[in-house]
N, C-alpha and C. Protein backbone atom coordinates (compact mmCIF):
# COMPACT_ATOMS: atom_id res chain seq x y z
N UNK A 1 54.21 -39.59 0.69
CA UNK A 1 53.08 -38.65 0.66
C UNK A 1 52.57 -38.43 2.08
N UNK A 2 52.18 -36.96 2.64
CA UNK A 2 51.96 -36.95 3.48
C UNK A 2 50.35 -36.78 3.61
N UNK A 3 49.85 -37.48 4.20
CA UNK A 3 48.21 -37.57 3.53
C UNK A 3 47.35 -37.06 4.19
N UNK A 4 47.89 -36.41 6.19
CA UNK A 4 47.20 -35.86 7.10
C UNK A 4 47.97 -35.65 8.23
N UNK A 5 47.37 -34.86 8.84
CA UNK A 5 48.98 -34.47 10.17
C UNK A 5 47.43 -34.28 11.16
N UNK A 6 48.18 -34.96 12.39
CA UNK A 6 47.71 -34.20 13.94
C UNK A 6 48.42 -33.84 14.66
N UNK A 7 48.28 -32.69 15.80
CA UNK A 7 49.58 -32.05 16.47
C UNK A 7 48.70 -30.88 17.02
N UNK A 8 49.56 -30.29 17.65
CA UNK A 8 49.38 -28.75 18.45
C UNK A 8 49.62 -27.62 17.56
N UNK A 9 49.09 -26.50 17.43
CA UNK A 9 49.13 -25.17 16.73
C UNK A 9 50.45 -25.26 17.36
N UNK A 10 51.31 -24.53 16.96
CA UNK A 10 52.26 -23.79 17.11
C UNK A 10 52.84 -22.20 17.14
N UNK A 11 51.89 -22.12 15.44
CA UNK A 11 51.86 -20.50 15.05
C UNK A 11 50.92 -20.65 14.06
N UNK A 12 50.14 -19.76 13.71
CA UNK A 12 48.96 -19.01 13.21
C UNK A 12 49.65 -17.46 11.98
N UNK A 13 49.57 -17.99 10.91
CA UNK A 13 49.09 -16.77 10.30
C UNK A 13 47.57 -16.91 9.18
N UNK A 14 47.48 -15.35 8.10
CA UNK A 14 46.45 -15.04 8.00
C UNK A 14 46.15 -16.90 6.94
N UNK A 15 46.61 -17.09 6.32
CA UNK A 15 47.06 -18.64 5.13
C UNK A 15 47.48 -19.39 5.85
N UNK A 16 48.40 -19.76 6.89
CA UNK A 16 49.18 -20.82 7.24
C UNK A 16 49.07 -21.32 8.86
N UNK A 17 49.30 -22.70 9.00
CA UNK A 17 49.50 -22.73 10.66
C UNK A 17 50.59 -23.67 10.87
N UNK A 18 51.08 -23.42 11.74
CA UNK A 18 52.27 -24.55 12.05
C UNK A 18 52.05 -24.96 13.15
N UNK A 19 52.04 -26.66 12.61
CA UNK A 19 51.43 -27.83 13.42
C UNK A 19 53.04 -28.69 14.30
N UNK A 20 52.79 -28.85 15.48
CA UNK A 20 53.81 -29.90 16.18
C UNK A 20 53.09 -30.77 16.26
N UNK A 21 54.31 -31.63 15.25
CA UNK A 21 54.09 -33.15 15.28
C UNK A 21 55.25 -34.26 15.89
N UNK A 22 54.79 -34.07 16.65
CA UNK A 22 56.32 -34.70 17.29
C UNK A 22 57.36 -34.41 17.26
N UNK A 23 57.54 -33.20 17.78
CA UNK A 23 58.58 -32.25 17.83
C UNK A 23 58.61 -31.77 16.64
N UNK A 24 58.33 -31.84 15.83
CA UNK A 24 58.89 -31.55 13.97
C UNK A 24 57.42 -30.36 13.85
N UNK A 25 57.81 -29.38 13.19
CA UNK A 25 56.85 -28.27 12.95
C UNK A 25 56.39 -28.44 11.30
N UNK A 26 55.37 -28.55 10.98
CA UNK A 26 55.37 -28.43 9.64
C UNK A 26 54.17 -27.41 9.44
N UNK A 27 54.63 -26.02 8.28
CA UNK A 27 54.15 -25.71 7.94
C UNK A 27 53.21 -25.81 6.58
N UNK A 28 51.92 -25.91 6.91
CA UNK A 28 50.53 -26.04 6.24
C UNK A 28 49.93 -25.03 5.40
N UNK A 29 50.09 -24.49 4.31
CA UNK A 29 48.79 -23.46 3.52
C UNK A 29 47.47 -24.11 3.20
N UNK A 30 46.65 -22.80 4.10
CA UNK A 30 45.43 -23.24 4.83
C UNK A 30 44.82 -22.06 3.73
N UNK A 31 43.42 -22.28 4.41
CA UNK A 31 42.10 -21.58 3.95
C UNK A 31 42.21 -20.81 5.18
N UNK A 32 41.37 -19.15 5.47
CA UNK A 32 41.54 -18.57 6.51
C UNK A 32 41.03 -18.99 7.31
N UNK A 33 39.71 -19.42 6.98
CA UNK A 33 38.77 -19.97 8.16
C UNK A 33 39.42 -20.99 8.99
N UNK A 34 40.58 -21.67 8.94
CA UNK A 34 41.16 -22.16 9.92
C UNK A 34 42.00 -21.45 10.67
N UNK A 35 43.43 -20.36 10.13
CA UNK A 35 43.60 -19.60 11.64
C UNK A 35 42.50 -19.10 12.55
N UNK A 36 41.41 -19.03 11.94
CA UNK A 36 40.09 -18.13 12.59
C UNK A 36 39.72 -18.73 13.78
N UNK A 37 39.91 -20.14 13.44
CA UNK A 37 38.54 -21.11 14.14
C UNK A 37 40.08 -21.97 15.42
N UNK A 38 41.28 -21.42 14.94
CA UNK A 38 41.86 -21.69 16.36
C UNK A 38 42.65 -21.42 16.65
N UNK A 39 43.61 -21.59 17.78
CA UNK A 39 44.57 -20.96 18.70
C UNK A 39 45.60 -21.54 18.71
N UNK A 40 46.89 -20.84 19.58
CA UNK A 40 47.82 -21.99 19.72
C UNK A 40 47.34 -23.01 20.72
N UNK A 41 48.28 -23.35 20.76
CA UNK A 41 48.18 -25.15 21.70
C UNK A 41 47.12 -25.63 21.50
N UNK A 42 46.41 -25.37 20.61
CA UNK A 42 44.89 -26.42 20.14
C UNK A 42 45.78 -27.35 19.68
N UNK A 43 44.95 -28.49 19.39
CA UNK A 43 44.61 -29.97 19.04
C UNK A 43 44.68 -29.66 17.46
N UNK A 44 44.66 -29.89 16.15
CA UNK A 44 44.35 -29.68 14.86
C UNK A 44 44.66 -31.28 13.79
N UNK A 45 43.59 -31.34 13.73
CA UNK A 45 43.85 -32.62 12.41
C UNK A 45 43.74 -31.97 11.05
N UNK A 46 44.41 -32.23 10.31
CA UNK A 46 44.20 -31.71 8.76
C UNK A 46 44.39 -32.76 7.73
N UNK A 47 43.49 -32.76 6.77
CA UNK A 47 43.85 -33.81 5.84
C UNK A 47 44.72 -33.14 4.43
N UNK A 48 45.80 -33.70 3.71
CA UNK A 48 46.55 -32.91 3.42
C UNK A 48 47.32 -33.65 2.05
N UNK A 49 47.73 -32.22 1.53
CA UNK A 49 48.05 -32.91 0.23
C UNK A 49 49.82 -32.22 -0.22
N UNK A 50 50.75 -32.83 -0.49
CA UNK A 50 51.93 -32.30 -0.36
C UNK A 50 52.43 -32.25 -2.31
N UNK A 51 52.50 -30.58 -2.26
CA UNK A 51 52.99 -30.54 -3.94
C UNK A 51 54.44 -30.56 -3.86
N UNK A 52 55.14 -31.30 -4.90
CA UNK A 52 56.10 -31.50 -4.49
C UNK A 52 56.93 -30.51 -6.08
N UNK A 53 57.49 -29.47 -6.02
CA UNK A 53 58.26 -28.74 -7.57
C UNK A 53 59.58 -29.08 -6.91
N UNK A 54 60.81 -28.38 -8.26
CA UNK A 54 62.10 -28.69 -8.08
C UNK A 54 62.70 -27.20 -7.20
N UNK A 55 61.79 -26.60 -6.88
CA UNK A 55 62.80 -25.93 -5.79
C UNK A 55 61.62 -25.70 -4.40
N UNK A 56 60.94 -26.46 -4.15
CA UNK A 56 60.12 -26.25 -2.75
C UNK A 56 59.14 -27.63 -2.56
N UNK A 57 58.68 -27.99 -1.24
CA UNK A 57 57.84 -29.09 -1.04
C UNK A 57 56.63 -27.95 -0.25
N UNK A 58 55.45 -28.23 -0.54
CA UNK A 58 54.59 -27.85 0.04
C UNK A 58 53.51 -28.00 0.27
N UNK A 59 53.15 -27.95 1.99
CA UNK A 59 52.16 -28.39 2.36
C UNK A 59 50.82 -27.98 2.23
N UNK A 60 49.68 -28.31 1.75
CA UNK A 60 48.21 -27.74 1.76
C UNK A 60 47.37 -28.56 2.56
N UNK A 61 46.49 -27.83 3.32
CA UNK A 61 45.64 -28.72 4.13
C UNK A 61 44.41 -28.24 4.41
N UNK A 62 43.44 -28.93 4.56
CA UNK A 62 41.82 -28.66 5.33
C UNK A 62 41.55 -29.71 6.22
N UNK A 63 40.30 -29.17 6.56
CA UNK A 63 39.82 -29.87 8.07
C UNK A 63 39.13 -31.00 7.19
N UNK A 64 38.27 -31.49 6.03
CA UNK A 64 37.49 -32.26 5.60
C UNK A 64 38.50 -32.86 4.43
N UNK A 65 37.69 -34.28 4.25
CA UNK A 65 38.06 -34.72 2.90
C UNK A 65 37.36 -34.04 2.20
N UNK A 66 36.25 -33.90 1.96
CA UNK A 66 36.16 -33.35 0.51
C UNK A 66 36.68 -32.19 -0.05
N UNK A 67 36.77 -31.34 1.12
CA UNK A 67 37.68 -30.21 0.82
C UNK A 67 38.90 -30.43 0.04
N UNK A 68 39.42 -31.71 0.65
CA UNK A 68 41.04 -32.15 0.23
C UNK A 68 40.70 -32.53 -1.44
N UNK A 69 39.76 -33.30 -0.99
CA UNK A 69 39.22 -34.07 -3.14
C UNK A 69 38.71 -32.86 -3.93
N UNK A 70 37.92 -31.63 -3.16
CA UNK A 70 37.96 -30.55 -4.51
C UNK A 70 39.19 -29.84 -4.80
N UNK A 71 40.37 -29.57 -3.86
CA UNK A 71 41.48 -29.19 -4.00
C UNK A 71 42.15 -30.17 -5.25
N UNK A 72 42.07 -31.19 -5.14
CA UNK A 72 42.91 -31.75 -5.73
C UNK A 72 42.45 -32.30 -7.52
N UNK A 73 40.98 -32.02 -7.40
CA UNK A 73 40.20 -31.70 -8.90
C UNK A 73 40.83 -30.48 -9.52
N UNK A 74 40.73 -29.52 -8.63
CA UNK A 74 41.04 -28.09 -8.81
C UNK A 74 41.85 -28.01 -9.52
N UNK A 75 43.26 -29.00 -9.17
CA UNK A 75 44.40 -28.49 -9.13
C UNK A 75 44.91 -29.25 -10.50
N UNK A 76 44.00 -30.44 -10.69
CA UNK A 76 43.91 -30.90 -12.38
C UNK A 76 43.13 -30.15 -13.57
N UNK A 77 42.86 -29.27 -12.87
CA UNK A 77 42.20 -28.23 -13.88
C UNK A 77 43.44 -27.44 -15.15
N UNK A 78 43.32 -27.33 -16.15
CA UNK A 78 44.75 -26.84 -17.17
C UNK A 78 44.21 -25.17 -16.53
N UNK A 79 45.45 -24.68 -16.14
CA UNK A 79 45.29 -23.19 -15.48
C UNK A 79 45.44 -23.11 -13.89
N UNK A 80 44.99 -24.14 -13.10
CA UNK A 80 44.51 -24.28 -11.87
C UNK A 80 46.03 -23.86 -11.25
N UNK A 81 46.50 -23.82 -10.63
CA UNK A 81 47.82 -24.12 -9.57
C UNK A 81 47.13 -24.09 -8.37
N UNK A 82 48.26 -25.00 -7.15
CA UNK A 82 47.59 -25.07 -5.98
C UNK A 82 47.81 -23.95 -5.26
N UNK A 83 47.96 -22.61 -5.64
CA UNK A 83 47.44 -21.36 -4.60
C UNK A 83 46.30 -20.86 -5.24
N UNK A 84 45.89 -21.09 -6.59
CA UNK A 84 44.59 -20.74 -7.14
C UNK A 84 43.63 -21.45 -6.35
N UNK A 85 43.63 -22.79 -6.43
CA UNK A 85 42.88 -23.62 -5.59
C UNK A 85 42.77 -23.31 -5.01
N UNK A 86 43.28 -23.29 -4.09
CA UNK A 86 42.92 -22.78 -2.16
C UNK A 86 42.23 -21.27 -2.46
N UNK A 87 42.81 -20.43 -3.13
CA UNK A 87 41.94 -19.36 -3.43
C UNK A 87 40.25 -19.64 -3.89
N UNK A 88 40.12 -20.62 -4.62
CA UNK A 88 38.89 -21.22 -4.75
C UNK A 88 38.21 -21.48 -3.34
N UNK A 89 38.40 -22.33 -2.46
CA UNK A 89 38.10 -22.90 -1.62
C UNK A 89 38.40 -22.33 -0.10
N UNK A 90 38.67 -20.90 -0.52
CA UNK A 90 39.28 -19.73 0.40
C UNK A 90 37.68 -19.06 0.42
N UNK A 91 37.16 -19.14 -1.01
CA UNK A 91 35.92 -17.86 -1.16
C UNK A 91 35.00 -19.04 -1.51
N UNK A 92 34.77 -20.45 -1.68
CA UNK A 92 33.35 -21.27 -1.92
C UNK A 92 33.31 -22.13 -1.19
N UNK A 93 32.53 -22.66 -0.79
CA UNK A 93 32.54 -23.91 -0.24
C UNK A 93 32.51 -25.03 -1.28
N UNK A 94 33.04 -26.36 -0.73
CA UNK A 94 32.31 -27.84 -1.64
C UNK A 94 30.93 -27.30 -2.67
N UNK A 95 30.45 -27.38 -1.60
CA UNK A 95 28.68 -27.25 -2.12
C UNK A 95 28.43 -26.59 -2.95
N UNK A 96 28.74 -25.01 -2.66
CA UNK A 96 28.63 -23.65 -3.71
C UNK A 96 29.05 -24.11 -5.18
N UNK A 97 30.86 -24.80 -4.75
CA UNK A 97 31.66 -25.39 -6.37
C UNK A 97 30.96 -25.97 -7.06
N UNK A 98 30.82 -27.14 -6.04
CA UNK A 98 29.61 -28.00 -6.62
C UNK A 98 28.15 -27.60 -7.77
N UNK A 99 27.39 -26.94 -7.07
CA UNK A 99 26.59 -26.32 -7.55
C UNK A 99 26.70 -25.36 -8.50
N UNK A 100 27.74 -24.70 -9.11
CA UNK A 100 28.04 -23.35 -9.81
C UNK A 100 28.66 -24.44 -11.12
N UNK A 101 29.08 -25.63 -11.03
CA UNK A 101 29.54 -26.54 -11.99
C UNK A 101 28.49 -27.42 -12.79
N UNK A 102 27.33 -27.11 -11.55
CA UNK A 102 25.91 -28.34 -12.20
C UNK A 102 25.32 -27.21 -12.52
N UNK A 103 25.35 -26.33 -12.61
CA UNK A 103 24.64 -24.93 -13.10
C UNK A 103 25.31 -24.67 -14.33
N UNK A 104 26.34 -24.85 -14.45
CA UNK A 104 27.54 -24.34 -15.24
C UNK A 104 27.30 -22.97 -15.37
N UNK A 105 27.67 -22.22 -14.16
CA UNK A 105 27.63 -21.30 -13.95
C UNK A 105 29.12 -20.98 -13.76
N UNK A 106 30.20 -19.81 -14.68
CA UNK A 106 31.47 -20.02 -14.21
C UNK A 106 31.53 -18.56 -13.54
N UNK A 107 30.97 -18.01 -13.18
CA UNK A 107 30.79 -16.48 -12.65
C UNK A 107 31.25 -16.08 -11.04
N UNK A 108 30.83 -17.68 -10.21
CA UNK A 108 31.59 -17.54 -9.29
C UNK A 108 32.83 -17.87 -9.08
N UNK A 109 33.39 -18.59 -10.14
CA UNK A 109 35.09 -18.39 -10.06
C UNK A 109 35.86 -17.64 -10.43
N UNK A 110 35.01 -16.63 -11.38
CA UNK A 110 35.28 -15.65 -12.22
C UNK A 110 35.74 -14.68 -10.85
N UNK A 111 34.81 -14.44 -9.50
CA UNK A 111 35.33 -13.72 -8.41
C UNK A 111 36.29 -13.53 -7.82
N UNK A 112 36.78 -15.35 -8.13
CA UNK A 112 38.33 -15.22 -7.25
C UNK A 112 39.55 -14.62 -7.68
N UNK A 113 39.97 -14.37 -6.63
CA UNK A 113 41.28 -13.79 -7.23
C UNK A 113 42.61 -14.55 -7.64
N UNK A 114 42.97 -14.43 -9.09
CA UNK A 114 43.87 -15.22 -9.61
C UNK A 114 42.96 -15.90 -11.08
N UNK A 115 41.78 -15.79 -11.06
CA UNK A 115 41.09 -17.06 -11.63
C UNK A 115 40.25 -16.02 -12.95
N UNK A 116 41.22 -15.92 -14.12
CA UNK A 116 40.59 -15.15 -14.90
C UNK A 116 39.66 -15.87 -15.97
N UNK A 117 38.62 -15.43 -16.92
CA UNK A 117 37.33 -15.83 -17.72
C UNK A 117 37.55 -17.00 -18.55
N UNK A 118 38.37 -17.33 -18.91
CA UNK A 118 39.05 -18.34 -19.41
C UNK A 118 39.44 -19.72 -18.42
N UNK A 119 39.89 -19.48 -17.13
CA UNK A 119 40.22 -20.20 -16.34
C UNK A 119 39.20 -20.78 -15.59
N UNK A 120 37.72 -19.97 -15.45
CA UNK A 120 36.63 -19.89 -14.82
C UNK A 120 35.64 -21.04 -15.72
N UNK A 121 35.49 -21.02 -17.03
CA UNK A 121 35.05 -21.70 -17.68
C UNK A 121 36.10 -23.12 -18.24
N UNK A 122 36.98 -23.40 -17.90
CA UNK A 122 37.72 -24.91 -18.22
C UNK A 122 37.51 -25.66 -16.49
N UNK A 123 37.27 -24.55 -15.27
CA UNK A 123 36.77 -25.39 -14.35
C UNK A 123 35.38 -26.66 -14.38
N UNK A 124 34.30 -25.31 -14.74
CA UNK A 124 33.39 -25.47 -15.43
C UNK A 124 33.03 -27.04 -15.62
N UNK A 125 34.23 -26.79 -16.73
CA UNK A 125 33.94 -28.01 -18.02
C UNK A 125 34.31 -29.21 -17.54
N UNK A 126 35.60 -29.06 -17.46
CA UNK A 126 36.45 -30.28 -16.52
C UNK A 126 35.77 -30.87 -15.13
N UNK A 127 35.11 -29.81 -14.36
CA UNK A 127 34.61 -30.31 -13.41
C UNK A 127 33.66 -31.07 -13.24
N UNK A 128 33.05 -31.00 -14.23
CA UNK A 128 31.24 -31.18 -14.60
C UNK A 128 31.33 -32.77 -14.19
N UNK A 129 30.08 -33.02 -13.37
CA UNK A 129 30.12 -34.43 -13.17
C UNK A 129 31.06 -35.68 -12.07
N UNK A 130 31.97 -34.42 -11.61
CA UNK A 130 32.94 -34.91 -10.60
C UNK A 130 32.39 -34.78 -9.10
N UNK A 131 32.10 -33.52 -9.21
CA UNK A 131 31.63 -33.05 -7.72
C UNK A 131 30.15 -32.87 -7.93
N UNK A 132 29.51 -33.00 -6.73
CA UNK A 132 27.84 -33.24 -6.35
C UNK A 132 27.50 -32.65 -5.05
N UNK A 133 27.01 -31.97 -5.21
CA UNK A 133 26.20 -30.82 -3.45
C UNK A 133 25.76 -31.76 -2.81
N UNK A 134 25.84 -31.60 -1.44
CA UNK A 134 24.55 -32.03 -0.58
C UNK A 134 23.20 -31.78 -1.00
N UNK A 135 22.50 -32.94 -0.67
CA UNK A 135 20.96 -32.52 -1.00
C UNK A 135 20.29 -31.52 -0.19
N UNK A 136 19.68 -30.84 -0.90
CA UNK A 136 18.92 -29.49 -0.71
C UNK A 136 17.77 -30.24 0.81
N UNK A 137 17.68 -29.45 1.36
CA UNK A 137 16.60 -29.99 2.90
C UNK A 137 15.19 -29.75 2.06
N UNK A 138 14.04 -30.48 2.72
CA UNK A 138 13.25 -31.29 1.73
C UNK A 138 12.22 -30.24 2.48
N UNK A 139 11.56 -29.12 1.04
CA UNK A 139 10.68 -28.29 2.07
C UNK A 139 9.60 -28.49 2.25
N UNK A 140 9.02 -27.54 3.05
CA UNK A 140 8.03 -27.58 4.28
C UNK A 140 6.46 -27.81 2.95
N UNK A 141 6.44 -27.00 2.15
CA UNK A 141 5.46 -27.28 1.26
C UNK A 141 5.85 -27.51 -0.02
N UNK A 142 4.95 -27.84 -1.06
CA UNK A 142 5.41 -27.65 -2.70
C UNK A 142 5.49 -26.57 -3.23
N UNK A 143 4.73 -25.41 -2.32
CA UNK A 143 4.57 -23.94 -2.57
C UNK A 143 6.34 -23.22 -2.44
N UNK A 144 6.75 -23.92 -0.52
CA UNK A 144 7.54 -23.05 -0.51
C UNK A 144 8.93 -23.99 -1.52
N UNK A 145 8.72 -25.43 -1.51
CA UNK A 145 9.79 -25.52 -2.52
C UNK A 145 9.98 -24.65 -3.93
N UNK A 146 8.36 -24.61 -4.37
CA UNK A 146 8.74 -24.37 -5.45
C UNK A 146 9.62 -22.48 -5.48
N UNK A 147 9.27 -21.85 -4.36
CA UNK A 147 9.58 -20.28 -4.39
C UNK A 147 11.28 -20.63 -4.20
N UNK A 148 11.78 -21.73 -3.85
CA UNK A 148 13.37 -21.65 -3.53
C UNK A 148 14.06 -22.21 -4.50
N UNK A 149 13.39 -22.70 -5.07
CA UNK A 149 14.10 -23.17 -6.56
C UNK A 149 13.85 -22.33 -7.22
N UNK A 150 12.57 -21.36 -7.79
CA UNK A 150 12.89 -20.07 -8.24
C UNK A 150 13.96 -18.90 -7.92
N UNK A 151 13.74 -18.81 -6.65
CA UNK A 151 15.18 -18.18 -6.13
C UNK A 151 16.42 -18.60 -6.53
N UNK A 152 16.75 -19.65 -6.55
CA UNK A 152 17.94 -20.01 -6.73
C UNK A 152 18.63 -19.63 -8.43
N UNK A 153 17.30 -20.04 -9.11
CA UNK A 153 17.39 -19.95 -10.57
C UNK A 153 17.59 -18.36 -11.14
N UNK A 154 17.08 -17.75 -10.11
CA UNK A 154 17.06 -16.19 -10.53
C UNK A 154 18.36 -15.54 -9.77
N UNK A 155 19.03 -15.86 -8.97
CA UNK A 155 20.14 -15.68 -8.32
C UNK A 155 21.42 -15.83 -9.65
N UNK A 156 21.20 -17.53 -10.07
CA UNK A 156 22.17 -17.87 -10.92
C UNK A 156 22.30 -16.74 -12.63
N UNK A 157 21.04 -16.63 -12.59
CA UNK A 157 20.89 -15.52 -13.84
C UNK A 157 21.06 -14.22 -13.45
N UNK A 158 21.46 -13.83 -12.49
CA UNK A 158 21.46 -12.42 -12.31
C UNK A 158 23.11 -12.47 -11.98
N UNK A 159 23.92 -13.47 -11.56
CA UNK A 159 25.02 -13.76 -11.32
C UNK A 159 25.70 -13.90 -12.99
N UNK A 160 24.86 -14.01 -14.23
CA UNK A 160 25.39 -14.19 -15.57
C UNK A 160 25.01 -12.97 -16.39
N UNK A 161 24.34 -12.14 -16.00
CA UNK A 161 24.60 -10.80 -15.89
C UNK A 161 22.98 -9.83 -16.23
N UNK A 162 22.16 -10.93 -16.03
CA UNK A 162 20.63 -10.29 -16.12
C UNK A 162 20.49 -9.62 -15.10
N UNK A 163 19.45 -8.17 -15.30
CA UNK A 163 19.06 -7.66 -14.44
C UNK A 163 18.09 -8.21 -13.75
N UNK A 164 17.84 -8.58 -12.26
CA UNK A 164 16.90 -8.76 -11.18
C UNK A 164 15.52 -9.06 -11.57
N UNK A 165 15.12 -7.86 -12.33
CA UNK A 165 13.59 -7.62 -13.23
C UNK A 165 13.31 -9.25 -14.30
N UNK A 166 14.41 -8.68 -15.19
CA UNK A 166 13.83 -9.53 -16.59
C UNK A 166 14.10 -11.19 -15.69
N UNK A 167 15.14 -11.44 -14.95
CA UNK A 167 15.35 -12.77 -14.80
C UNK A 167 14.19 -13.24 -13.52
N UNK A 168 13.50 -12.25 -12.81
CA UNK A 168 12.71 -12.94 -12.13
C UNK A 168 11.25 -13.26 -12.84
N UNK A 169 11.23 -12.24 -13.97
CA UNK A 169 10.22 -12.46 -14.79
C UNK A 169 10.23 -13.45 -16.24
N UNK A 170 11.49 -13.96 -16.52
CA UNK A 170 11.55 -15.44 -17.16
C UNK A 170 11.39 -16.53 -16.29
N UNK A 171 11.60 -16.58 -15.26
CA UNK A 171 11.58 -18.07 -14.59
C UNK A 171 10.45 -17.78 -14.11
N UNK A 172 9.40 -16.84 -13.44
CA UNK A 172 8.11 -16.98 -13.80
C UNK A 172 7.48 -17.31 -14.63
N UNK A 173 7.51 -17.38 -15.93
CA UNK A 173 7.01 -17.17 -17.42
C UNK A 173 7.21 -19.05 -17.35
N UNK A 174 8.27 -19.55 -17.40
CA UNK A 174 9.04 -20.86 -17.85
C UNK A 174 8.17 -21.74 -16.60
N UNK A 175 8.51 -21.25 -14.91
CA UNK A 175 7.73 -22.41 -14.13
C UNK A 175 6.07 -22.08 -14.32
N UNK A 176 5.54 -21.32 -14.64
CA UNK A 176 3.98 -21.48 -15.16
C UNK A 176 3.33 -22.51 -16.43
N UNK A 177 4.93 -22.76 -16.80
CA UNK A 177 4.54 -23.62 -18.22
C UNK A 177 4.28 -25.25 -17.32
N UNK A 178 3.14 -25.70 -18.08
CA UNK A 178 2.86 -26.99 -17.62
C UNK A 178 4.35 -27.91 -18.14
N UNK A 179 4.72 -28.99 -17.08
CA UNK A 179 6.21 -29.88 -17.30
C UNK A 179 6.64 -29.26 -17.13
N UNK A 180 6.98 -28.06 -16.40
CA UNK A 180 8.78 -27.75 -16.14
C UNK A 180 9.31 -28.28 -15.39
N UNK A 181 10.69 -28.13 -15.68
CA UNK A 181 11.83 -28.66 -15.02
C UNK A 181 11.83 -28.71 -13.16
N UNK A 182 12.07 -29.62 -12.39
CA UNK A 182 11.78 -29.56 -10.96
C UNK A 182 13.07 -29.24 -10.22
N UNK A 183 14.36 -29.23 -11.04
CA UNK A 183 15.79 -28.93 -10.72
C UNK A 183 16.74 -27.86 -11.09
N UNK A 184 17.63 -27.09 -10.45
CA UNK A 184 18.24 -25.99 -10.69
C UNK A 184 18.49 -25.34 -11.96
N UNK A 185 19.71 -26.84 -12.46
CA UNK A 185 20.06 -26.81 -13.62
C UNK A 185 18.91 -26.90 -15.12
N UNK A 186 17.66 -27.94 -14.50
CA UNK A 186 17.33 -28.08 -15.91
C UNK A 186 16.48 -26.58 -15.93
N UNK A 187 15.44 -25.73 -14.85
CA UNK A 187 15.08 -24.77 -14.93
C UNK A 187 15.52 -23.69 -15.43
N UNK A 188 16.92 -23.49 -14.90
CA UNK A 188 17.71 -22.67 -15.76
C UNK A 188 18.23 -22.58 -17.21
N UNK A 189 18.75 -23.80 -17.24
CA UNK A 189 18.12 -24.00 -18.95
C UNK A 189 17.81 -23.69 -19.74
N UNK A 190 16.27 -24.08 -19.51
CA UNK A 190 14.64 -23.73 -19.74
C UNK A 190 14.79 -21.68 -19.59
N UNK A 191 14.96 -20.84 -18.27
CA UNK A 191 14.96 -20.00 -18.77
C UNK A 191 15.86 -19.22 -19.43
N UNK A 192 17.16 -19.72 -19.78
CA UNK A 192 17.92 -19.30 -20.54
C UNK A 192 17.52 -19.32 -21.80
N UNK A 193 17.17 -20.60 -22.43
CA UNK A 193 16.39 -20.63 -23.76
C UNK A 193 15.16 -19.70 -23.77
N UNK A 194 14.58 -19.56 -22.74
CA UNK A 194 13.15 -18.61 -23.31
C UNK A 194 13.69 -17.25 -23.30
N UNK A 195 15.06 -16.63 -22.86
CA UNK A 195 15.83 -14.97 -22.58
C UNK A 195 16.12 -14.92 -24.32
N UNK A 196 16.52 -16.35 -24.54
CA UNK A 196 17.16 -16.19 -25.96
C UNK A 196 18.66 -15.83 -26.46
N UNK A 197 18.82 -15.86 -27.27
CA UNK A 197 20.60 -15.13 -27.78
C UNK A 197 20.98 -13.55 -26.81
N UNK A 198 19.88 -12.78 -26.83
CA UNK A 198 20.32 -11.24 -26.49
C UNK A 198 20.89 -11.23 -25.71
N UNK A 199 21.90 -10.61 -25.57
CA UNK A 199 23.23 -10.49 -24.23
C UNK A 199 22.76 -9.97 -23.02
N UNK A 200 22.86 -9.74 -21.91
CA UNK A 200 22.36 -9.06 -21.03
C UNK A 200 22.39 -8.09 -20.90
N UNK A 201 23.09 -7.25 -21.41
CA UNK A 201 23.07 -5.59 -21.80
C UNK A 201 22.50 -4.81 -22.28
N UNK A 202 21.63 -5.93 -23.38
CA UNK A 202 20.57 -5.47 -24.36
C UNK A 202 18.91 -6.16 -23.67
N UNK A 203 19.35 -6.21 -22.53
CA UNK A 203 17.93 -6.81 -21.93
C UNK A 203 17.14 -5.82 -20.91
N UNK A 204 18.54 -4.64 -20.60
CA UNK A 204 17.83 -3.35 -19.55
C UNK A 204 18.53 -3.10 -18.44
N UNK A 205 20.02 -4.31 -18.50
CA UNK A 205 20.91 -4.33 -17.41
C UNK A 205 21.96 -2.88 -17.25
């Protein structure tokens, strides 16, 4: 198993870079943001995961572990393959995945390309509980926390197909209630249950 390579760029395309490693070139399928972020004859460490089928060996790599550990959740997903993955992790970050899974929100995988409604929701499911965001930076008041956790909550509902209006005006309605929820997921919840069954189509979207 090849578990990480260091070496010199070699060649750069828009997916791939080829690393010299002691004379030996091995080509890597990357995320773009790495041809982006360098050149040839750079320096490059990648941590890396090698799929091995009966007619090709191939290399995948990122700059972080965790990148490497959501790739490789990903890729235990039933549906997943490792160019879907990287397509995942091409358009989200850790964090975003993270978060769109504790939301169970499957709408942003629903974006990627390759990753159809069906495939978007067994991430979802399977993922739930594996991966965990960085903690949110600890705000300046209780006022302005509380306006960014509303934001966030009304982002995620307008991403599931509410219009702007009705979803900024349930999670108003829900955080005015004395005890609500102080976290993404349970807020959302909370205003999903108070929207009710009606689809979003039938709400003015």
């Amino acid at each position: 198993m090849i578990s990480s390579l260091r070496g010199s760029v070699l060649h750069l395309e828009a997916d791939s870079v080829v690393i010299d490693v002691g004379g030996v070139g091995f080509s890597v399928a990357v995320t773009p943001d790495i041809p982006r972020s360098f050149h040839i004859g750079d320096e490059i460490v990648l941590h890396t995961n090698l799929v091995v089928r009966e007619d090709a060996l191939s290399l995948f790599g990122f700059e972080t572990r965790e990148q490497l550990t959501a790739f490789l959740l990903l890729i235990g997903v039933t549906g997943v393959g490792p160019k879907s993955a990287l397509g995942v992790l091409s358009s989200l970050s850790v964090d975003q995945i993270a978060q769109a899974v504790t939301a169970e929100d499957d709408a942003p995988f629903r974006r990627v390309s390759g990753i159809g409604p069906k495939t978007a929701k067994l991430i979802v499911l399977q993922l739930a509980g594996k991966l965990q965001a960085a903690p949110a930076a600890a705000p300046t008041s209780g006022a302005a926390g509380a306006r960014s956790l509303a934001g966030q909550v009304v982002t995620a509902l307008v991403a599931l197909g509410w219009s702007e209006r009705v979803a900024a005006d349930a999670v108003a309605q829900v955080t005015a209630a004395e005890g609500a929820p102080t976290s993404v997921p349970g807020l959302l919840k909370l205003a999903l249950a108070h929207l009710g069954p009606a689809r979003p189509e039938q709400t003015g979207v």
